[in-house]
Structure formats: structure tokens, C-alpha cells
Protein backbone atom coordinates (compact mmCIF):
# COMPACT_ATOMS: atom_id res chain seq x y z
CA UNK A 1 26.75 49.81 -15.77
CA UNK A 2 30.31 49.35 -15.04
CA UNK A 3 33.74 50.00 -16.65
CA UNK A 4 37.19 50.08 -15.85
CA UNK A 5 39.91 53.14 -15.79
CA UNK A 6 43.62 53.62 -15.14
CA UNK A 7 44.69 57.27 -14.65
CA UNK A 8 48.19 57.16 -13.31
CA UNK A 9 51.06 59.40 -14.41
CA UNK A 10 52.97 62.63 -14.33
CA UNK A 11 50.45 64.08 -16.92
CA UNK A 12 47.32 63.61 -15.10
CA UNK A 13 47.71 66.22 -12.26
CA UNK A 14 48.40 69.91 -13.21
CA UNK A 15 52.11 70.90 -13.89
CA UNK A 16 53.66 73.57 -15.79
CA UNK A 17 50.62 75.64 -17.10
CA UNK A 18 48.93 72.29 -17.91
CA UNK A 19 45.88 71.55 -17.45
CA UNK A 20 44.70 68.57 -14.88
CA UNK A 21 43.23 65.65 -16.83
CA UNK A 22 39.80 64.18 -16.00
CA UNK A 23 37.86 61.62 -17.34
CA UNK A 24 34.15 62.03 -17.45
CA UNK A 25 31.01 59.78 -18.16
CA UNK A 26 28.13 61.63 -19.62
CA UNK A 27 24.37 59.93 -20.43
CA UNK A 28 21.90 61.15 -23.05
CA UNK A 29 18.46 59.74 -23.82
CA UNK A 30 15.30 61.50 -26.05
CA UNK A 31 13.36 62.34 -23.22
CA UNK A 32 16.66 64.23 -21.81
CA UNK A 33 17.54 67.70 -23.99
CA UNK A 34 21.25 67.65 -22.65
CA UNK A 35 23.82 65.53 -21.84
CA UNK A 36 23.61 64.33 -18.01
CA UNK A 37 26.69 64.12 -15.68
CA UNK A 38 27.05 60.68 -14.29
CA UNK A 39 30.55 60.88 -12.60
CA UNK A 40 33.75 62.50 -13.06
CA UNK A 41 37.30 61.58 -12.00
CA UNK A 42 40.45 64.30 -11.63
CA UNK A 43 43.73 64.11 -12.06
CA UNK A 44 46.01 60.99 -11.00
CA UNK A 45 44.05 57.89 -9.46
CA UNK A 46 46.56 55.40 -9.05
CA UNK A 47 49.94 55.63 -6.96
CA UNK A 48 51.76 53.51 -8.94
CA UNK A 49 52.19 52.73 -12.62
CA UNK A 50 51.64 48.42 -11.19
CA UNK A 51 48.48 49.64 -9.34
CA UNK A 52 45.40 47.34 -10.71
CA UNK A 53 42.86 49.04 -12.91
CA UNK A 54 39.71 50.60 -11.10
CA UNK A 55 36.03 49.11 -11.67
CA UNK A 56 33.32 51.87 -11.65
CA UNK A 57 29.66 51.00 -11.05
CA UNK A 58 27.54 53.68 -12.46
CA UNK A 59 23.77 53.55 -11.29
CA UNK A 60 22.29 54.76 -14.32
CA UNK A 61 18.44 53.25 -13.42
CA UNK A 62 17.23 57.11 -13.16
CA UNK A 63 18.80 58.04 -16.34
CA UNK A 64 15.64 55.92 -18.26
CA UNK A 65 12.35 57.58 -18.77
CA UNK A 66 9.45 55.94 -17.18
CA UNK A 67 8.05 54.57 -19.78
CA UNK A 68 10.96 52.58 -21.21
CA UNK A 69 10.23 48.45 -20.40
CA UNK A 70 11.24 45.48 -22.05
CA UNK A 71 8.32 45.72 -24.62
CA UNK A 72 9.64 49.31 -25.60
CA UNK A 73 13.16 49.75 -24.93
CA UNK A 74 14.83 53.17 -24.77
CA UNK A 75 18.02 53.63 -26.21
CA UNK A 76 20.63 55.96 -23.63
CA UNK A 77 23.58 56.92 -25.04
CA UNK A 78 27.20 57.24 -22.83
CA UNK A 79 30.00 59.34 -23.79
CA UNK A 80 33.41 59.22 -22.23
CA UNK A 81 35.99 62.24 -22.10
């Protein structure tokens, strides 16, 4: 799985009794009872506000049970913060 992020700016890193900003990608599936960490990025990313956009590739292959296949599916859920 991949997606894209852009975390550049004065309000990402921690300033004045602010907190630093991350984004976080978490995966849940029913054979799972909690949400799994799958990566987390801190404060600013970029250098510039022009910088590109960044491409994550998540390896999420070990988030599925071992009995999911193309007959029976499993459905995993992703939540970003």
C-alpha cells in the first residue's frame, strides 16, 4: 500500500508550548484485537513549502491473517492521524 504526505511548515515541529505534529498510519483486522502501528512520521518533513510530496510504501502483507485468499478475502482497515 502506498500514499502520499506533505508535512512542511512552522506548525509541524514543537514551538511555544505546542505540541510536535505527527502523522500516523494504523491497521486493524478481526483476527487483530487492537489497532497495529504501521509507521509514524514527526514533525516537519519537507524543507521547503515547493518541496514535492513524499510517496510511502507500507508493507502491510503481515498485517492479513493466514487464512485470508482470494476465495475469502479479509477486510483490514487503515486509519490515518
Amino acid at each position: 500500500m502506498s500514499f502520499y504526505y506533505f508535512m512542511y511548515g512552522a506548525d509541524m515541529d514543537a514551538a511555544e508550548g505546542k505540541a510536535t505534529l505527527t502523522l500516523s498510519m494504523k491497521a486493524f483486522n478481526a483476527s487483530s484485537p487492537s489497532w497495529v502501528d504501521v509507521v509514524t512520521f514527526t514533525g516537519q518533513q519537507q524543507t521547503s513549502p515547493t518541496e514535492a510530496w513524499r510517496v510511502h510504501e507500507a508493507n502491510v502483507d503481515s498485517l492479513l491473517p493466514a487464512t485470508a485468499s482470494t476465495s475469502a478475502p479479509m477486510t483490514v482497515q487503515y486509519r490515518f492521524r
